[in-house]
Structure formats: structure tokens, C-alpha cells
C-alpha atoms as a PDB file:
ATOM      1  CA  UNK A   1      86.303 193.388 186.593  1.00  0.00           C
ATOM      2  CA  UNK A   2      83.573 190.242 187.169  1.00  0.00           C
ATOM      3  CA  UNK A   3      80.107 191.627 186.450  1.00  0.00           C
ATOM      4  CA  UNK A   4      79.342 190.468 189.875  1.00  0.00           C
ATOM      5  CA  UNK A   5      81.571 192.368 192.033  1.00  0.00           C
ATOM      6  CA  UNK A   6      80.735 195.475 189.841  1.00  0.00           C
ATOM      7  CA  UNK A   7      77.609 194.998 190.185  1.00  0.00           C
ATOM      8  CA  UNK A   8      78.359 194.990 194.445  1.00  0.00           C
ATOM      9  CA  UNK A   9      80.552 197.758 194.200  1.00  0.00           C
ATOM     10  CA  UNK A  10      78.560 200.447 192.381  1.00  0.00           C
ATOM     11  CA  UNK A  11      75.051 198.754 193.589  1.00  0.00           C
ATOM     12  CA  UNK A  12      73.574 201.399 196.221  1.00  0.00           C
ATOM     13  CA  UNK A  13      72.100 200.081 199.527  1.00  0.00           C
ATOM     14  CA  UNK A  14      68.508 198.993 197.657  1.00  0.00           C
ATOM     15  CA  UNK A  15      70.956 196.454 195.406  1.00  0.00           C
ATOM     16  CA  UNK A  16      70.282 198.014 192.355  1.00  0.00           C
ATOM     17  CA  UNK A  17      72.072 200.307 190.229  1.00  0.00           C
ATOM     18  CA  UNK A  18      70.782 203.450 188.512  1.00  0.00           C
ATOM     19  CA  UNK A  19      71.941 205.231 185.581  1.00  0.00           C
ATOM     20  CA  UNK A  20      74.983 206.802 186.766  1.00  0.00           C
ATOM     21  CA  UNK A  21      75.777 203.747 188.830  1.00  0.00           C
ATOM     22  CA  UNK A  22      75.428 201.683 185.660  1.00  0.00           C
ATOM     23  CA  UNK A  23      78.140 203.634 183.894  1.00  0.00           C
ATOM     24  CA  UNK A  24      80.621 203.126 186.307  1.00  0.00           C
ATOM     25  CA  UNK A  25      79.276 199.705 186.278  1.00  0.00           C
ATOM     26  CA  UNK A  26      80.009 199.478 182.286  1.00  0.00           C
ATOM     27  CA  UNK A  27      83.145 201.006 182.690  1.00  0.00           C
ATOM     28  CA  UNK A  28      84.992 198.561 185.356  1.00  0.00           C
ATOM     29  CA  UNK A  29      83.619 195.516 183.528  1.00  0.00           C
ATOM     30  CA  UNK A  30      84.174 196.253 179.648  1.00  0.00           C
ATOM     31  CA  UNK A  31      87.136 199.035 180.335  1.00  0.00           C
ATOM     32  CA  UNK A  32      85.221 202.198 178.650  1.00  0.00           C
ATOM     33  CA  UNK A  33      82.431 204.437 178.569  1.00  0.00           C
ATOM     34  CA  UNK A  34      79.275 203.846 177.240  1.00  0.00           C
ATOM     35  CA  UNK A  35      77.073 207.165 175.804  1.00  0.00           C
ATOM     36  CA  UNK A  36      74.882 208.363 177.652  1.00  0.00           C
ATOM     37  CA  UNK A  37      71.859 207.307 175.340  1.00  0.00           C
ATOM     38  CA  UNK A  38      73.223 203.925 175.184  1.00  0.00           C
ATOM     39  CA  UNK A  39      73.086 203.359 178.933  1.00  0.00           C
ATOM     40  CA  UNK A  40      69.509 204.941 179.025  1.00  0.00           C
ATOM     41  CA  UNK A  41      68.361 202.611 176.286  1.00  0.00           C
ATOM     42  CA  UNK A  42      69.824 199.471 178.219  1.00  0.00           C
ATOM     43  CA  UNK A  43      68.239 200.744 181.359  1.00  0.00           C
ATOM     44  CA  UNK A  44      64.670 200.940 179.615  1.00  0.00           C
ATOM     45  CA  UNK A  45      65.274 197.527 178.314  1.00  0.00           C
ATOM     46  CA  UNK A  46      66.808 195.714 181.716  1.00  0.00           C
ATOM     47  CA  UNK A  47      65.496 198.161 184.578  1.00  0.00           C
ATOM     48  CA  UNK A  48      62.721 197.838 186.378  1.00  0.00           C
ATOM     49  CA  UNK A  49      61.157 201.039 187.726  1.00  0.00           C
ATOM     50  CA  UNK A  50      63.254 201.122 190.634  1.00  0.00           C
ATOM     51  CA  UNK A  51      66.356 200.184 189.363  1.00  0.00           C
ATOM     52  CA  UNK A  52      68.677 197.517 187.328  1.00  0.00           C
ATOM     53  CA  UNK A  53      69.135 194.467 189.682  1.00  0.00           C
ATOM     54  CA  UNK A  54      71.849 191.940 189.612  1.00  0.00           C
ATOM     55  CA  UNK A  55      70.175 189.593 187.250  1.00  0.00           C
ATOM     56  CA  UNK A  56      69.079 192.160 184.745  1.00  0.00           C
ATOM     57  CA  UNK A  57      72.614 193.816 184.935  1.00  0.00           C
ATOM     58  CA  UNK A  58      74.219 189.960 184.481  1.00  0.00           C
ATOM     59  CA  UNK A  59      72.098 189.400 181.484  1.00  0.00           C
ATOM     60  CA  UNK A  60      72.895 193.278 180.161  1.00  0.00           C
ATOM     61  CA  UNK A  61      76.756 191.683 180.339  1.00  0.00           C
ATOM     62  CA  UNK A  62      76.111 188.891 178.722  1.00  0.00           C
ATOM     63  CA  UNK A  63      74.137 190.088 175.576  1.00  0.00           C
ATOM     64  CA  UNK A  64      76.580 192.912 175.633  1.00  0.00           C
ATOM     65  CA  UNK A  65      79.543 190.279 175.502  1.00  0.00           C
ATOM     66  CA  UNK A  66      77.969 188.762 173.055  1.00  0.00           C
ATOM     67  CA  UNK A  67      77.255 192.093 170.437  1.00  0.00           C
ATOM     68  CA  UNK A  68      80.994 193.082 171.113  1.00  0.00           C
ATOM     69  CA  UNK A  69      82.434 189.176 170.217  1.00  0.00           C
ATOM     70  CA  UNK A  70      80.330 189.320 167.169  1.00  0.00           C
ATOM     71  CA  UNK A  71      81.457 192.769 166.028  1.00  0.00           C
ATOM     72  CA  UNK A  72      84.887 191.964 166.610  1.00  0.00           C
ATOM     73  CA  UNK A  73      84.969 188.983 164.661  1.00  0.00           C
ATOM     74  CA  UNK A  74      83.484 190.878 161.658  1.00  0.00           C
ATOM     75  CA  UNK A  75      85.835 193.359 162.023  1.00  0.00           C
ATOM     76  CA  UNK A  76      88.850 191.194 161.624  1.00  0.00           C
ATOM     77  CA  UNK A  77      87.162 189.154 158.624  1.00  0.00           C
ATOM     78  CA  UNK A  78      86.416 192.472 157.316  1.00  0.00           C
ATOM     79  CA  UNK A  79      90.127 193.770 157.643  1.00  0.00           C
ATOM     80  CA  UNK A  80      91.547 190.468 156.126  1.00  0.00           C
ATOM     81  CA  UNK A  81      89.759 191.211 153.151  1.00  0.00           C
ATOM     82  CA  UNK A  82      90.569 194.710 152.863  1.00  0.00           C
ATOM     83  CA  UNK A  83      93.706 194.205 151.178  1.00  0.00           C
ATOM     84  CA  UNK A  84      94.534 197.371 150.301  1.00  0.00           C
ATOM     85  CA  UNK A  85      93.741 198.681 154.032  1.00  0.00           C
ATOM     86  CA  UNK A  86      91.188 201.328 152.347  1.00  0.00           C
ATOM     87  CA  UNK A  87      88.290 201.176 154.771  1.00  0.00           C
ATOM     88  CA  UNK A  88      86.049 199.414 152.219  1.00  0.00           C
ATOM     89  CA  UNK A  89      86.334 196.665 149.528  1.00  0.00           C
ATOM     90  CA  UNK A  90      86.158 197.406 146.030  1.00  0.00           C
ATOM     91  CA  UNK A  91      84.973 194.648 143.310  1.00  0.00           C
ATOM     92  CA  UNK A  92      88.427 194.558 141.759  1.00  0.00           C
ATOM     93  CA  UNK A  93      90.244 193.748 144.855  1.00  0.00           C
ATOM     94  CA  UNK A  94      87.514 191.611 146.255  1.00  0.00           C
ATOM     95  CA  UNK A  95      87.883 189.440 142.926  1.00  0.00           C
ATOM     96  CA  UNK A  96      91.821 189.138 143.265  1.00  0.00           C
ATOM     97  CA  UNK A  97      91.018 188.032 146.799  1.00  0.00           C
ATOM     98  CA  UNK A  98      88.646 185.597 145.819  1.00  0.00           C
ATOM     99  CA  UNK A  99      90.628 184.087 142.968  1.00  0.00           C
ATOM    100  CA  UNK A 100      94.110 183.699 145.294  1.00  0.00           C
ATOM    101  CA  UNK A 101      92.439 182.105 148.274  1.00  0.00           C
ATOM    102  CA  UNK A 102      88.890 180.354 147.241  1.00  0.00           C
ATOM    103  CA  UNK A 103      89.063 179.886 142.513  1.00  0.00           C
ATOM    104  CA  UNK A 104      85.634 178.306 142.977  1.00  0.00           C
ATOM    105  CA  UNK A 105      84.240 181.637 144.484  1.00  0.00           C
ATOM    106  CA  UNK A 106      85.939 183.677 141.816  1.00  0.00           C
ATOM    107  CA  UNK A 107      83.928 182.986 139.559  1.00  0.00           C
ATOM    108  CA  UNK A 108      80.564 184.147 141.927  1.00  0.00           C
ATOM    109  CA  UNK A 109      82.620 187.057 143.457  1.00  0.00           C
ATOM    110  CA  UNK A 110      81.153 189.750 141.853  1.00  0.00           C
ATOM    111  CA  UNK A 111      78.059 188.579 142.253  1.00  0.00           C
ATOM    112  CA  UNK A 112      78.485 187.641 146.120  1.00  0.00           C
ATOM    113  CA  UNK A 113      80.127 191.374 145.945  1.00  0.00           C
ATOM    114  CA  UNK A 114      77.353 192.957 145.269  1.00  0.00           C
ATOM    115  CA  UNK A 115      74.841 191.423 147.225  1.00  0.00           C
ATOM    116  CA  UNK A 116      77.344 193.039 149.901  1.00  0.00           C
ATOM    117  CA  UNK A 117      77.255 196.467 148.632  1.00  0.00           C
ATOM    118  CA  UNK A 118      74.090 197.339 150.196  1.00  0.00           C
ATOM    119  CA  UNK A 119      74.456 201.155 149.002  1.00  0.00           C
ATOM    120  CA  UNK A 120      74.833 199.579 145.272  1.00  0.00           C
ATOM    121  CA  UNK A 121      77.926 202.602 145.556  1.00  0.00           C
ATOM    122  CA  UNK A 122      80.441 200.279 144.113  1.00  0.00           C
ATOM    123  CA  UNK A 123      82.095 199.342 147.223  1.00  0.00           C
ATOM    124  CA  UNK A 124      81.612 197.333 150.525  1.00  0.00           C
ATOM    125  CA  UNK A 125      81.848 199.111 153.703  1.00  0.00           C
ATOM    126  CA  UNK A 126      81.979 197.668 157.305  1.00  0.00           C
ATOM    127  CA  UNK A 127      78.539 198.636 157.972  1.00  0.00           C
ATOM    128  CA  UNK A 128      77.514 196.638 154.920  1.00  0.00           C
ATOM    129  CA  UNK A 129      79.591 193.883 155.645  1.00  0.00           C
ATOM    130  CA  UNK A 130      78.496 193.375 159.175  1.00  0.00           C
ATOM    131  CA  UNK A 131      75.002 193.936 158.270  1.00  0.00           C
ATOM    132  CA  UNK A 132      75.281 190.994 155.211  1.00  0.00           C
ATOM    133  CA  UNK A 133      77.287 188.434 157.634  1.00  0.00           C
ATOM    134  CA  UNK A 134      74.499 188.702 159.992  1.00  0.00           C
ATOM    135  CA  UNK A 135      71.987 188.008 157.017  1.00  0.00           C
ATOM    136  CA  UNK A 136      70.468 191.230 156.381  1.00  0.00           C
ATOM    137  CA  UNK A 137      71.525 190.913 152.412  1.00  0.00           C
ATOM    138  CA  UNK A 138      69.964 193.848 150.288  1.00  0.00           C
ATOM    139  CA  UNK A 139      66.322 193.228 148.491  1.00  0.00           C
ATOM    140  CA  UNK A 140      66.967 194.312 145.807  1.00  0.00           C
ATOM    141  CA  UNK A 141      69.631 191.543 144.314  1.00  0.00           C
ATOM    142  CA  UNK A 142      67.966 188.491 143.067  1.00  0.00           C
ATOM    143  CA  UNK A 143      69.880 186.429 144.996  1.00  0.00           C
ATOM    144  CA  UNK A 144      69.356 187.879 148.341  1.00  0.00           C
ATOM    145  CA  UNK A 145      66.602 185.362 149.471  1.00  0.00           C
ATOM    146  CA  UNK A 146      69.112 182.974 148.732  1.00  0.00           C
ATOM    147  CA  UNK A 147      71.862 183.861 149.853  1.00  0.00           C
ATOM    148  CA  UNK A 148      70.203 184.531 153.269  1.00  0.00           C
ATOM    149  CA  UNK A 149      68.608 181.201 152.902  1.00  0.00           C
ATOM    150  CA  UNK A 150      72.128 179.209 152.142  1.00  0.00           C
ATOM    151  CA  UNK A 151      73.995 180.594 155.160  1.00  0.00           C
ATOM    152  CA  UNK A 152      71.099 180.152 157.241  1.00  0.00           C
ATOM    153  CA  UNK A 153      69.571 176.699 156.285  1.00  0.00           C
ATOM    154  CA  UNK A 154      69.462 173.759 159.079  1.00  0.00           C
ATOM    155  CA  UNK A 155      73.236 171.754 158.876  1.00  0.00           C
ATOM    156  CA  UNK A 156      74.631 175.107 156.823  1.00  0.00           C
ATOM    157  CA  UNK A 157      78.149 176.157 158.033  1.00  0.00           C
ATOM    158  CA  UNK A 158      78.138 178.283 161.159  1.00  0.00           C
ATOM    159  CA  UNK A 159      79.906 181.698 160.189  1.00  0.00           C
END
């Protein structure tokens, strides 16, 4: 459903939705429930006092929109290196991969590898995938500061 005419249909008479309005609101525009918490922690963040308003609830869309895109693209790069559909990379499989698609990066996969595996547990999960593609690489590899720096200097590639 448009955020707007959500936003109309669950708004009460003051033109504002509250929490349980808000669900509902969630709900007929991205097609599932939020929790509970969730929705209270977007209405301390959007809400006024008296309510969420149709701006605040537009903008709530939009950076919502936005999260969900982002996820969903790291899921699928995720999955298309996960070649043995385990849940997680391992540094074997990760170097295959490498080698078959990119031989340059072969030879800096296991390196690249583990400044993914945030754990240091030997393998990549989605968490630490998601959390190195949006430049949170661990501290403790050398290379972390640039790695970070390389994907996110001026003119670099946008991921």
C-alpha cells in the first residue's frame, strides 16, 4: 500500500498515528509485522509527544526502504558466495570462489577472508558479512583501516 494512504487510513482524527496505529501502518505498506520493540524504538525516534505525523511516518518509510534494499542486496551477494549453501563461508570455498571468478583476488582471498571473519572462528557469517560490506571491518587485522579506507575513498567503486 502507498505510505500515504496508510498513513490516512490508520491516522486517527488528530492525523497522527500511535503505536498500535503504526503497526497496522507497517503492516499494509511493507506486508508484515514489525516487533513490538521495533515499532516503539521508531516511534521514540520519529514521534513527537503526541503522535507520529505524516512527514515523520514518510521519512520512517523511506529510511526503512532503504535498511531493507540494503539488507537484501547483501543477502543475495552473500548467498552467491555461499557455494556450498552452508549458511556461512569457509576460507577453502571462499578461495575456490575467488580463483574461478576474480584470479587477481585469489591470491588476497584469504587475507580479504579474514578481515571478514569478524569472530576470527574460521568462517564468515551473514552478520559478518553485512557488517564488513557496510565498512565496519574488524580492528584487529592490519589491514582493516585499509580496507575500510579503499572501499570508501572519494571516486572508489560504489558497492
Amino acid at each position: 500500500m502507498d505510505p500515504r494512504a496508510a498513513f490516512r487510513h490508520f491516522a486517527g482524527d488528530g492525523g497522527r498515528l500511535d503505536l498500535d496505529s503504526l503497526s497496522c501502518a507497517v503492516i499494509a505498506v511493507f506486508g508484515f509485522k514489525f516487533k513490538k520493540q521495533d515499532l516503539r524504538d521508531l516511534m521514540e525516534q520519529y514521534a513527537s509527544e503526541s503522535g507520529l505525523k505524516m512527514e515523520a511516518f514518510l521519512a520512517l518509510v523511506e529510511d526503512r526502504r532503504r535498511v531493507f534494499g540494503e539488507r537484501d542486496r547483501a543477502l543475495r551477494l552473500f548467498s552467491a558466495l555461499d557455494v556450498k549453501d552452508q549458511g556461512f563461508l569457509d576460507v577453502k570455498s571462499f578461495h575456490e570462489l575467488c580463483l574461478e571468478t576474480c584470479r587477481p583476488l585469489g591470491a588476497q582471498s584469504t587475507e580479504l577472508f579474514r578481515d571478514m571473519d569478524r569472530s576470527k572462528s574460521g568462517s564468515v557469517t551473514f552478520s559478518d558479512f553485512e557488517a564488513y560490506l557496510a565498512g565496519d571491518a574488524s580492528p584487529s587485522s592490519p589491514r582493516a583501516d585499509r580496507a575500510v579506507s579503499a572501499r570508501t575513498a572519494p571516486g572508489a567503486v560504489s558497492r
